[in-house]
PDB file of N, CA and C in Angstrom:
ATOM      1  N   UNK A   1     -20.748  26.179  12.629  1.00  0.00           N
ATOM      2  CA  UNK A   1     -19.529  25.448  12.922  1.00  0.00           C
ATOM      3  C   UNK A   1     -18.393  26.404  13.287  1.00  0.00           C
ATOM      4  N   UNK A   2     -18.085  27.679  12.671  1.00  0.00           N
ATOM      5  CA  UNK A   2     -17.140  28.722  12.949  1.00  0.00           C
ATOM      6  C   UNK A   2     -16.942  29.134  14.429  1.00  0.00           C
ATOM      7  N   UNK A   3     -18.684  29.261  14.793  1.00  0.00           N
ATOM      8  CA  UNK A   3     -18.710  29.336  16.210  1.00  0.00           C
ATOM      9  C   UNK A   3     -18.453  28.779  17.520  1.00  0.00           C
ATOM     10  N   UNK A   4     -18.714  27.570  16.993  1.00  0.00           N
ATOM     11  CA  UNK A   4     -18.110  26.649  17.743  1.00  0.00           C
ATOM     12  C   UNK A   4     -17.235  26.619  17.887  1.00  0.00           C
ATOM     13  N   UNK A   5     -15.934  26.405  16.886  1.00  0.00           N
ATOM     14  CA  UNK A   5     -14.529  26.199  16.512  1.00  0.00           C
ATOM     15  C   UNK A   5     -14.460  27.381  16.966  1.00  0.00           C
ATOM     16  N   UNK A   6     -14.703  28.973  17.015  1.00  0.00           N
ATOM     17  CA  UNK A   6     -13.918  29.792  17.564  1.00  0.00           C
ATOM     18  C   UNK A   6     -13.931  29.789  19.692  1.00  0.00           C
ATOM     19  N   UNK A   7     -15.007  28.883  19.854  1.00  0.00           N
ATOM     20  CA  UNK A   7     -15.464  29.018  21.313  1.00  0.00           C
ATOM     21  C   UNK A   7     -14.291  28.092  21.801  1.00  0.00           C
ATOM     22  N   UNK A   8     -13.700  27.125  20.859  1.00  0.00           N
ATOM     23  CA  UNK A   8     -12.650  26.045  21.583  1.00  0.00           C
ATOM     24  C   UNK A   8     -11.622  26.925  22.413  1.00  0.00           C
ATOM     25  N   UNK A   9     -11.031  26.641  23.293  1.00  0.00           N
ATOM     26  CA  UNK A   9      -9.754  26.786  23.936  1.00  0.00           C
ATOM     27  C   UNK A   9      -8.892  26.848  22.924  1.00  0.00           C
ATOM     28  N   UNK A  10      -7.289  27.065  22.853  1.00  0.00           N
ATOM     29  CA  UNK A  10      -6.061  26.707  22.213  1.00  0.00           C
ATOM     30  C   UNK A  10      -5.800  25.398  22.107  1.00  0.00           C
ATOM     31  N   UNK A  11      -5.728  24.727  23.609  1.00  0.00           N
ATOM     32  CA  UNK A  11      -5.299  23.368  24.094  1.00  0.00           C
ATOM     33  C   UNK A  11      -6.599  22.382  23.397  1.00  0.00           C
ATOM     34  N   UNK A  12      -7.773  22.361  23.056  1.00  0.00           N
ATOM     35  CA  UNK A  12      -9.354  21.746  22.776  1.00  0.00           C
ATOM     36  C   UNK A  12      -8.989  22.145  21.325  1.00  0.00           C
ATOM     37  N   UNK A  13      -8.609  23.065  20.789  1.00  0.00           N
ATOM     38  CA  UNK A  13      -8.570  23.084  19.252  1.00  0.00           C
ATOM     39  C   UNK A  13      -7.630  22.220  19.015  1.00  0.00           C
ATOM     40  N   UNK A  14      -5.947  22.165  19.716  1.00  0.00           N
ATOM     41  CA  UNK A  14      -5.074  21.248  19.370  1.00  0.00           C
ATOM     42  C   UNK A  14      -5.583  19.844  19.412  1.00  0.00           C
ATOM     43  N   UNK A  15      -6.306  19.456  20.576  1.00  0.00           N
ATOM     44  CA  UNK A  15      -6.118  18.436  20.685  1.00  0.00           C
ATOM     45  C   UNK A  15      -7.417  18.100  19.523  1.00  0.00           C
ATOM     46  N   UNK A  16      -8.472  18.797  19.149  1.00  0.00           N
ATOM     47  CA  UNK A  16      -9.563  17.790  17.813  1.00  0.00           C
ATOM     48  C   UNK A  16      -8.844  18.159  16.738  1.00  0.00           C
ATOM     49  N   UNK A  17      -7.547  18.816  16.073  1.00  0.00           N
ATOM     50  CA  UNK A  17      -7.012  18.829  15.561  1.00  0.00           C
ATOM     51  C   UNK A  17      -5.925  17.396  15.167  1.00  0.00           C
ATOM     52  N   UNK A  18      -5.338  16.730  16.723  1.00  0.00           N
ATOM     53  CA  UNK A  18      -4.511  15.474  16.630  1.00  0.00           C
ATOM     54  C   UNK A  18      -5.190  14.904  16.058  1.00  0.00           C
ATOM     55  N   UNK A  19      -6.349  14.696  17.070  1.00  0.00           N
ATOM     56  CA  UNK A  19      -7.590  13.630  17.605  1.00  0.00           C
ATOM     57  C   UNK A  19      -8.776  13.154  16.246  1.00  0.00           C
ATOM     58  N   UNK A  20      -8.748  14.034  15.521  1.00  0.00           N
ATOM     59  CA  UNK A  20      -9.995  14.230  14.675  1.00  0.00           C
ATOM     60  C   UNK A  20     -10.303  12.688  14.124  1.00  0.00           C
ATOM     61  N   UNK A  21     -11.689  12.637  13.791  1.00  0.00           N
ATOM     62  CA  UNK A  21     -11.813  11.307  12.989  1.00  0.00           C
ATOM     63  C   UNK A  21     -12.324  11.767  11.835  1.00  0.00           C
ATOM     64  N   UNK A  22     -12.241  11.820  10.565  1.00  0.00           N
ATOM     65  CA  UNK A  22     -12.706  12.169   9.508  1.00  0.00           C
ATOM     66  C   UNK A  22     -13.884  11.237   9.583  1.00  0.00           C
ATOM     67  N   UNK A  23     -13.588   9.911   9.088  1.00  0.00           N
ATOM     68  CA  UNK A  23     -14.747   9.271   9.001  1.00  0.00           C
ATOM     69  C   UNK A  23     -15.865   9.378  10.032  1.00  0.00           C
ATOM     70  N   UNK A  24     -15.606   9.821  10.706  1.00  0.00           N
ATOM     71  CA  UNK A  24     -17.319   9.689  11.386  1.00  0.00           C
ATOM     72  C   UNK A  24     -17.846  11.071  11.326  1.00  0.00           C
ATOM     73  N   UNK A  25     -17.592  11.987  10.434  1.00  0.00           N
ATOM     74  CA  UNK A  25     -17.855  13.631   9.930  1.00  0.00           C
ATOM     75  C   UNK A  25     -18.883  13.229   8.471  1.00  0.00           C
ATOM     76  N   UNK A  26     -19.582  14.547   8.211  1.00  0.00           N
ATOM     77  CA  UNK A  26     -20.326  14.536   6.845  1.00  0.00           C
ATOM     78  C   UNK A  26     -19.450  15.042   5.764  1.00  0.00           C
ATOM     79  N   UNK A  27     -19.350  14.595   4.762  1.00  0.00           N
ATOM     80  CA  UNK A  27     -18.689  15.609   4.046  1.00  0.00           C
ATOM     81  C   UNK A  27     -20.057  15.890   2.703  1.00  0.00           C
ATOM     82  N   UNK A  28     -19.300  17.220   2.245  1.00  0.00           N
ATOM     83  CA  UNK A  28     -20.282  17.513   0.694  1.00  0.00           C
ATOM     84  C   UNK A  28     -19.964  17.145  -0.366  1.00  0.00           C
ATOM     85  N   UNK A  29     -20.957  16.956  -1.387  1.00  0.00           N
ATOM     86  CA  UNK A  29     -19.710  16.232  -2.829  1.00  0.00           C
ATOM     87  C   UNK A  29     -18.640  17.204  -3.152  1.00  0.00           C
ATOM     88  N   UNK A  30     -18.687  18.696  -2.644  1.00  0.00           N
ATOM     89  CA  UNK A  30     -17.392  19.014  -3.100  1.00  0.00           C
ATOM     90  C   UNK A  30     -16.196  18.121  -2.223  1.00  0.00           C
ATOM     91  N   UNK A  31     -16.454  18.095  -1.250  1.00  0.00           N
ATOM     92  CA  UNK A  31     -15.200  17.530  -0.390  1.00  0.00           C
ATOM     93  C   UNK A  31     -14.819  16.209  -0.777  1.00  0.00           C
ATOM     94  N   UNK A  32     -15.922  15.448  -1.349  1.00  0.00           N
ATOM     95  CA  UNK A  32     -15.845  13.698  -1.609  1.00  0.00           C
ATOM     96  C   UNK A  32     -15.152  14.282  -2.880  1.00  0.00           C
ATOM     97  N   UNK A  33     -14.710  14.929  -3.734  1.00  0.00           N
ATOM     98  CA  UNK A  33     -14.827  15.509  -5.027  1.00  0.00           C
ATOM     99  C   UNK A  33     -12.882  16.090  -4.761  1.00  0.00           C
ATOM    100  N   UNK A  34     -12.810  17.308  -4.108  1.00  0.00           N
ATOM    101  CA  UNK A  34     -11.384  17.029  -3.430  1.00  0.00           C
ATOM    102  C   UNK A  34     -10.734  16.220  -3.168  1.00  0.00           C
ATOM    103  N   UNK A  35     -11.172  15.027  -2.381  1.00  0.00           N
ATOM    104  CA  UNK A  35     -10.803  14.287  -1.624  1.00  0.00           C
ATOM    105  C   UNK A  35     -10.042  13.332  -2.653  1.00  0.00           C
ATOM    106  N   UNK A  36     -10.862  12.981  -3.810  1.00  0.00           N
ATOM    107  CA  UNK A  36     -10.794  11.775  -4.989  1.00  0.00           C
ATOM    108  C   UNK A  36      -9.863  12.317  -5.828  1.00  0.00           C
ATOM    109  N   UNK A  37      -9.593  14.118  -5.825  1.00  0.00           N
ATOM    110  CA  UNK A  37      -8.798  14.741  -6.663  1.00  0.00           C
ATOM    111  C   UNK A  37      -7.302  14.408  -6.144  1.00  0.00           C
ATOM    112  N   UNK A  38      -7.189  14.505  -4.809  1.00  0.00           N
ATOM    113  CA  UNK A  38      -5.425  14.758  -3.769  1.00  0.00           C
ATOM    114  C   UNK A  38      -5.296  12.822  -3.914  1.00  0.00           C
ATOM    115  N   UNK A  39      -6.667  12.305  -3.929  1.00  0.00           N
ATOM    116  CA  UNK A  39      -5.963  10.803  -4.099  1.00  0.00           C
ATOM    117  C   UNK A  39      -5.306  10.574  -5.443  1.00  0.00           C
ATOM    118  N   UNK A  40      -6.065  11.190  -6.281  1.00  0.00           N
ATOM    119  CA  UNK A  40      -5.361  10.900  -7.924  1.00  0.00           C
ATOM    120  C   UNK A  40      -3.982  11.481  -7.839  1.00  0.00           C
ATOM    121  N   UNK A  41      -3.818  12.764  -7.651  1.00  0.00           N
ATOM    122  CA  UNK A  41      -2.590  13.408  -7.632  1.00  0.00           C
ATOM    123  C   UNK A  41      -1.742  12.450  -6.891  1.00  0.00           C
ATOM    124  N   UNK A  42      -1.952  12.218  -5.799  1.00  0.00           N
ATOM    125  CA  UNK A  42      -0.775  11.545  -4.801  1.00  0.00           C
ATOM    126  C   UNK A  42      -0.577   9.580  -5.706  1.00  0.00           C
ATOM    127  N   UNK A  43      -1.585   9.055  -6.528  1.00  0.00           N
ATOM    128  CA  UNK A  43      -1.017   8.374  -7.236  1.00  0.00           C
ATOM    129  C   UNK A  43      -0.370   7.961  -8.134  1.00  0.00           C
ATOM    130  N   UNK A  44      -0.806   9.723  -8.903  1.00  0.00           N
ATOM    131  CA  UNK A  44       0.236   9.691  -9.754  1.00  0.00           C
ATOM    132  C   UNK A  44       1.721  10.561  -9.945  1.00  0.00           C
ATOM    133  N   UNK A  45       1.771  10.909  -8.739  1.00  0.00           N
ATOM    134  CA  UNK A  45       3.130  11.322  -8.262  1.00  0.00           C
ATOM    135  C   UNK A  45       3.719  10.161  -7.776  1.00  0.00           C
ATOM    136  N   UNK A  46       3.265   9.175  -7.098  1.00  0.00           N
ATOM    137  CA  UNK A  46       3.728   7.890  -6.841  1.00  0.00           C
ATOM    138  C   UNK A  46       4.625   6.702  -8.221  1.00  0.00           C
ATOM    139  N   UNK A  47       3.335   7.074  -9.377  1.00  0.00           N
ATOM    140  CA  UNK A  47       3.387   6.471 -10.430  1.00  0.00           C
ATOM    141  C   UNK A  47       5.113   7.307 -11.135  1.00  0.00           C
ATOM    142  N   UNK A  48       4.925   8.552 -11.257  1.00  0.00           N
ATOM    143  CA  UNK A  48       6.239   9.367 -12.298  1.00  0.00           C
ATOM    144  C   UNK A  48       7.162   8.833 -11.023  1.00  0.00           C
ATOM    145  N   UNK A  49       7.532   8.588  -9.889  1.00  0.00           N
ATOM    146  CA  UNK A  49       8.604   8.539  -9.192  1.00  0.00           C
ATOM    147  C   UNK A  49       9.381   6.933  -9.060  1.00  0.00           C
ATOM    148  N   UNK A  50       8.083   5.880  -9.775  1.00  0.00           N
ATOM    149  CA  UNK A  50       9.187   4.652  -9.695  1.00  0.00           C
ATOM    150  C   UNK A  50       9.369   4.082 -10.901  1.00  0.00           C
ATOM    151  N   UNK A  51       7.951   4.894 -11.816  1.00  0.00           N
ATOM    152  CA  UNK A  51       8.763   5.168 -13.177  1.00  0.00           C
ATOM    153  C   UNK A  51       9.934   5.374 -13.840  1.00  0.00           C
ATOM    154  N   UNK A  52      10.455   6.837 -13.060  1.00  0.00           N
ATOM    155  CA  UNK A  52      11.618   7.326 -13.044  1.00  0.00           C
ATOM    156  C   UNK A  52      13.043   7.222 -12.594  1.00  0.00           C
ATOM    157  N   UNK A  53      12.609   5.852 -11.117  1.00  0.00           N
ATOM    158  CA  UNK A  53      13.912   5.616 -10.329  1.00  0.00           C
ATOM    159  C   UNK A  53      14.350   4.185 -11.663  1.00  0.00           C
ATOM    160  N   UNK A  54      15.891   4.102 -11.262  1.00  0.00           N
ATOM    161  CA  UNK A  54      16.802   3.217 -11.770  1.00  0.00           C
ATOM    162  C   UNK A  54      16.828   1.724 -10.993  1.00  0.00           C
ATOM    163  N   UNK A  55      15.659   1.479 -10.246  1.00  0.00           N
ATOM    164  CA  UNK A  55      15.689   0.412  -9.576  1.00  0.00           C
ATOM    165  C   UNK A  55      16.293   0.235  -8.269  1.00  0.00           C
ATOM    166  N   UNK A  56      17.617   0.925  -7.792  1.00  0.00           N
ATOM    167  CA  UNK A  56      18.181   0.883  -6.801  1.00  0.00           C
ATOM    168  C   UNK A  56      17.654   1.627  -5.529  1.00  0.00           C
ATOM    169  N   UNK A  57      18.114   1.367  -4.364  1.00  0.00           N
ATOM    170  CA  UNK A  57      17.032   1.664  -3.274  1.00  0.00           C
ATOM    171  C   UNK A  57      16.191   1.294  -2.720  1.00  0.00           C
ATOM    172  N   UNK A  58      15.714   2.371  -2.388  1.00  0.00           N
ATOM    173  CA  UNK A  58      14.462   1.953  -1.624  1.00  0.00           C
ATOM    174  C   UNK A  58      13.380   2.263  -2.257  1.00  0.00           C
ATOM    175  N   UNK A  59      12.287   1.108  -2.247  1.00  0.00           N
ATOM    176  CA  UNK A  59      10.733   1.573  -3.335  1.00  0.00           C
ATOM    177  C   UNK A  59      10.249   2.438  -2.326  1.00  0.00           C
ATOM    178  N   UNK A  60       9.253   3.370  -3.111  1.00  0.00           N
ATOM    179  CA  UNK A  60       8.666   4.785  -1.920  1.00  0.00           C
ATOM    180  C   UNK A  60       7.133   3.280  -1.669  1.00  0.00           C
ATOM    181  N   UNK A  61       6.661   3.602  -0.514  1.00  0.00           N
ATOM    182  CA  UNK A  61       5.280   3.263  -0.570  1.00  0.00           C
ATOM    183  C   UNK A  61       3.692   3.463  -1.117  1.00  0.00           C
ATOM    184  N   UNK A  62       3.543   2.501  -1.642  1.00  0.00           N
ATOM    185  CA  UNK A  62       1.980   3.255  -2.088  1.00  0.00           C
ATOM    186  C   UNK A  62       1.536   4.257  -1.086  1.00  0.00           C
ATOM    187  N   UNK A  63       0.820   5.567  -1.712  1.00  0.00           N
ATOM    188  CA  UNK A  63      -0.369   6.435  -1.060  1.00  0.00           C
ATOM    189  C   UNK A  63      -1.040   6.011   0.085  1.00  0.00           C
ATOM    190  N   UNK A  64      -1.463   6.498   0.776  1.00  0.00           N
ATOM    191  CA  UNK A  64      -3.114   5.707   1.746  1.00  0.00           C
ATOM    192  C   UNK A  64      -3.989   6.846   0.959  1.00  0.00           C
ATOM    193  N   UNK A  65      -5.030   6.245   0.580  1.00  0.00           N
ATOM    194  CA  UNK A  65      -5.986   7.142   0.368  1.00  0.00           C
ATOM    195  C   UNK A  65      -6.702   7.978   1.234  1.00  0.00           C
ATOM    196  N   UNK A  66      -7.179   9.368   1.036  1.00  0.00           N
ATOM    197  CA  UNK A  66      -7.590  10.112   2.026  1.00  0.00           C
ATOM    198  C   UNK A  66      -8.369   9.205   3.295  1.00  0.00           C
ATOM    199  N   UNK A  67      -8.760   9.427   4.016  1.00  0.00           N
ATOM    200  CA  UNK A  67     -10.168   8.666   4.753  1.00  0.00           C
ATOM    201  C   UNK A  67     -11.022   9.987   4.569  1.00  0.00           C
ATOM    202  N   UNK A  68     -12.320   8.687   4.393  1.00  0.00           N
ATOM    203  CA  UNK A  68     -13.533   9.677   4.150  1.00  0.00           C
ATOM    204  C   UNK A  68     -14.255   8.904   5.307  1.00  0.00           C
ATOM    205  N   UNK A  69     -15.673  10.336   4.984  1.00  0.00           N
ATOM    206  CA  UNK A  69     -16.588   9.645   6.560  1.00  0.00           C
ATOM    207  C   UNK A  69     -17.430   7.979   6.107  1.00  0.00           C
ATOM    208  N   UNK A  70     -17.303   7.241   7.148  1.00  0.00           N
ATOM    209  CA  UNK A  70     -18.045   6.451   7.463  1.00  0.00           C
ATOM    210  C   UNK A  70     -16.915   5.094   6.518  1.00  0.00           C
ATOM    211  N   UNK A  71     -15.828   5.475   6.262  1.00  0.00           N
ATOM    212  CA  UNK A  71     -14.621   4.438   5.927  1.00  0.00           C
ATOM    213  C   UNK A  71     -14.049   4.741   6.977  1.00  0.00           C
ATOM    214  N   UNK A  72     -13.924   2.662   7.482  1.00  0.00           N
ATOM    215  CA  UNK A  72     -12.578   3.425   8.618  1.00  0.00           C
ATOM    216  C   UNK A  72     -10.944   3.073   8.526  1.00  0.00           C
ATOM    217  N   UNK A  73     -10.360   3.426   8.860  1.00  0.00           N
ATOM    218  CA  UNK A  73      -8.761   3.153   8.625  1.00  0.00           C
ATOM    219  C   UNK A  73      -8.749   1.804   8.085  1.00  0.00           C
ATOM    220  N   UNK A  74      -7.741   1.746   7.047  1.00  0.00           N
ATOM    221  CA  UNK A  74      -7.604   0.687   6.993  1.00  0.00           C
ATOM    222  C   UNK A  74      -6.333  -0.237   7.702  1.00  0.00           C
ATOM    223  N   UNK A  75      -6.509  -1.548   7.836  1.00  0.00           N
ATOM    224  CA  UNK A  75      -5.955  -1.890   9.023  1.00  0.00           C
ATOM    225  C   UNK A  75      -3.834  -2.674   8.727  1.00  0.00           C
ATOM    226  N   UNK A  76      -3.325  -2.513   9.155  1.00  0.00           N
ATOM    227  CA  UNK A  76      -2.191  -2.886   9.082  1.00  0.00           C
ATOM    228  C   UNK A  76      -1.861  -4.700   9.191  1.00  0.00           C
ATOM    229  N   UNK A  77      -1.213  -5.536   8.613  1.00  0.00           N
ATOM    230  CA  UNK A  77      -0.774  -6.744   8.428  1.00  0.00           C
ATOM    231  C   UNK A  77      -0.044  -6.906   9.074  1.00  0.00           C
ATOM    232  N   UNK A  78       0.508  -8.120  10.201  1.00  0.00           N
ATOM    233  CA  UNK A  78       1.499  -8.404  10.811  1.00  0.00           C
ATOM    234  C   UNK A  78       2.508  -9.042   9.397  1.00  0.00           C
ATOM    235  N   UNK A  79       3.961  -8.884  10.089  1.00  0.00           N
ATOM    236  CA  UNK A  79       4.522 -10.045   8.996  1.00  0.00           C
ATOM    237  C   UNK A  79       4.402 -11.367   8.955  1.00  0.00           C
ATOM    238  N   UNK A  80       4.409 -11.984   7.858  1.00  0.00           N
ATOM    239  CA  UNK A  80       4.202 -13.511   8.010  1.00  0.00           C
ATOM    240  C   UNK A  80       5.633 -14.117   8.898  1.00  0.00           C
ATOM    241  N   UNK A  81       5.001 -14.458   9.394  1.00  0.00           N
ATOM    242  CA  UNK A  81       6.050 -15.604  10.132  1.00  0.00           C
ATOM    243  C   UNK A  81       6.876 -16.554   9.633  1.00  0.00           C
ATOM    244  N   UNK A  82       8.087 -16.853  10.424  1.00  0.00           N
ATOM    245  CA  UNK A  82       9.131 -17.604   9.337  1.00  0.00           C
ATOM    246  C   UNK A  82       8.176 -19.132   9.343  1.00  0.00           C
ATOM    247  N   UNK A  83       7.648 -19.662  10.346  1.00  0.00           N
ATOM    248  CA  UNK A  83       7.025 -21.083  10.154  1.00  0.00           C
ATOM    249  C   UNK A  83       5.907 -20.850   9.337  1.00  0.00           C
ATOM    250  N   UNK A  84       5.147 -19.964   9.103  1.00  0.00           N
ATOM    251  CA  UNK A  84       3.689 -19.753   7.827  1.00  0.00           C
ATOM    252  C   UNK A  84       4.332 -19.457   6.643  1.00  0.00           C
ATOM    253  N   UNK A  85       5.640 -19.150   6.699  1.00  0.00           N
ATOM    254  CA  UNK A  85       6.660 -18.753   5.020  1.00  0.00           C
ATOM    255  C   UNK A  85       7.130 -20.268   4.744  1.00  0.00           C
ATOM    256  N   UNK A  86       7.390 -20.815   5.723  1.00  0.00           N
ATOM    257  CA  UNK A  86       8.061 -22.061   5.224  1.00  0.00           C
ATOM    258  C   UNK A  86       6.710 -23.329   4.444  1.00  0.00           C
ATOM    259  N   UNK A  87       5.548 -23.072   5.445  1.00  0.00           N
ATOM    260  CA  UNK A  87       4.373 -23.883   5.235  1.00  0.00           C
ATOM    261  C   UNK A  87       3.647 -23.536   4.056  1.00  0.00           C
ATOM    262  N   UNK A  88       3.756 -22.056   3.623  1.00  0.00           N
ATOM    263  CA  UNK A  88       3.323 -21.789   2.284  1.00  0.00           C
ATOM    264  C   UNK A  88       3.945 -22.018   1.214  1.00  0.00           C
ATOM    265  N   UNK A  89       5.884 -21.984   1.386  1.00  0.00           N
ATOM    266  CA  UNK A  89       6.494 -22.484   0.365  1.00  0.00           C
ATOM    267  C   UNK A  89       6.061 -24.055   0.188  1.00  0.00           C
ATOM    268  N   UNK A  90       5.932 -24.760   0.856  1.00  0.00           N
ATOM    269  CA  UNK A  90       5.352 -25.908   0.909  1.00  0.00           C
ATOM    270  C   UNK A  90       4.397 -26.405   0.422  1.00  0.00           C
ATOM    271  N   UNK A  91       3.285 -25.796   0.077  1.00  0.00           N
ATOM    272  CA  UNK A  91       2.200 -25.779  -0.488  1.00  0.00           C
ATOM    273  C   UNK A  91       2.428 -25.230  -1.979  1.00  0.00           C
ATOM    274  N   UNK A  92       2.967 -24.083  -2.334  1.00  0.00           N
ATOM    275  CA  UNK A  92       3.204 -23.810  -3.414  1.00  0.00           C
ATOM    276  C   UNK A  92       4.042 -24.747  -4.138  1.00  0.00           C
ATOM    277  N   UNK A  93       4.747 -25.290  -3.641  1.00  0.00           N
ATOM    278  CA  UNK A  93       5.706 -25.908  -4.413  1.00  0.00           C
ATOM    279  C   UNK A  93       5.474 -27.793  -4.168  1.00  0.00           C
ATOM    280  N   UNK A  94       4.207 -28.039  -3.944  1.00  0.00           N
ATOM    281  CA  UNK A  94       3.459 -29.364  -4.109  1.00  0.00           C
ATOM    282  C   UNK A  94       4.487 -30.088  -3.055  1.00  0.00           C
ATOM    283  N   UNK A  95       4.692 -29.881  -1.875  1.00  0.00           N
ATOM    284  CA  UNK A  95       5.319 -30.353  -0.920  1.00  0.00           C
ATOM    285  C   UNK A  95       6.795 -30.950  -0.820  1.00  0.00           C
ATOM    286  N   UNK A  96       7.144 -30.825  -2.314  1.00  0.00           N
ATOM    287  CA  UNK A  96       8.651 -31.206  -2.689  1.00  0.00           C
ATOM    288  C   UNK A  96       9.809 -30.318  -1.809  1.00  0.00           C
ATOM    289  N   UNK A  97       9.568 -29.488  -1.023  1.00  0.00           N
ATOM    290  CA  UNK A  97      10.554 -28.467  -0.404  1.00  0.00           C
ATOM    291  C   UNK A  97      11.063 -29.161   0.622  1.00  0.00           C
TER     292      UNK A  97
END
């Protein structure tokens, strides 16, 4: 693999550098083993920081967990819409709204 990676161009290293997909790579249990370690850390640096805030502000966002191979991104939510907010208050609240 060194060899390879040293045969790239500058511009071919940058760009599988942007570009890279983790998940579709092998990893070893050390790396699955890393990987599970920087997720713990980054949750519980998450955890001491809204522990610690006074409520005001802005909440930080949960972590994303690393991606590993053969997981793929996970995918983003549109916002609910003001007519699916109104139709769910509706439902929750036994149609009395």
């Amino acid at each position: 693999m060194t060899a390879l990676r040293n045969a790239m161009s500058p511009e071919e290293y940058e760009r599988q550098a942007r570009n890279g997909k983790p998940e579709e790579g092998r990893w070893s249990m050390t790396e699955q083993l890393l990987a599970g370690i920087t997720d713990s850390l980054h949750q519980l640096e998450y955890i001491l920081v809204v522990a610690n805030s006074d409520g005001k502000g802005r909440k930080p966002r949960r972590p994303e967990p690393m991606r590993r191979p053969g997981v793929a991104p996970k995918q983003q939510r549109e916002p609910m819409s003001d007519q699916a907010a109104s139709t769910l208050f509706k439902m929750i609240n036994g149609g009395a709204a």
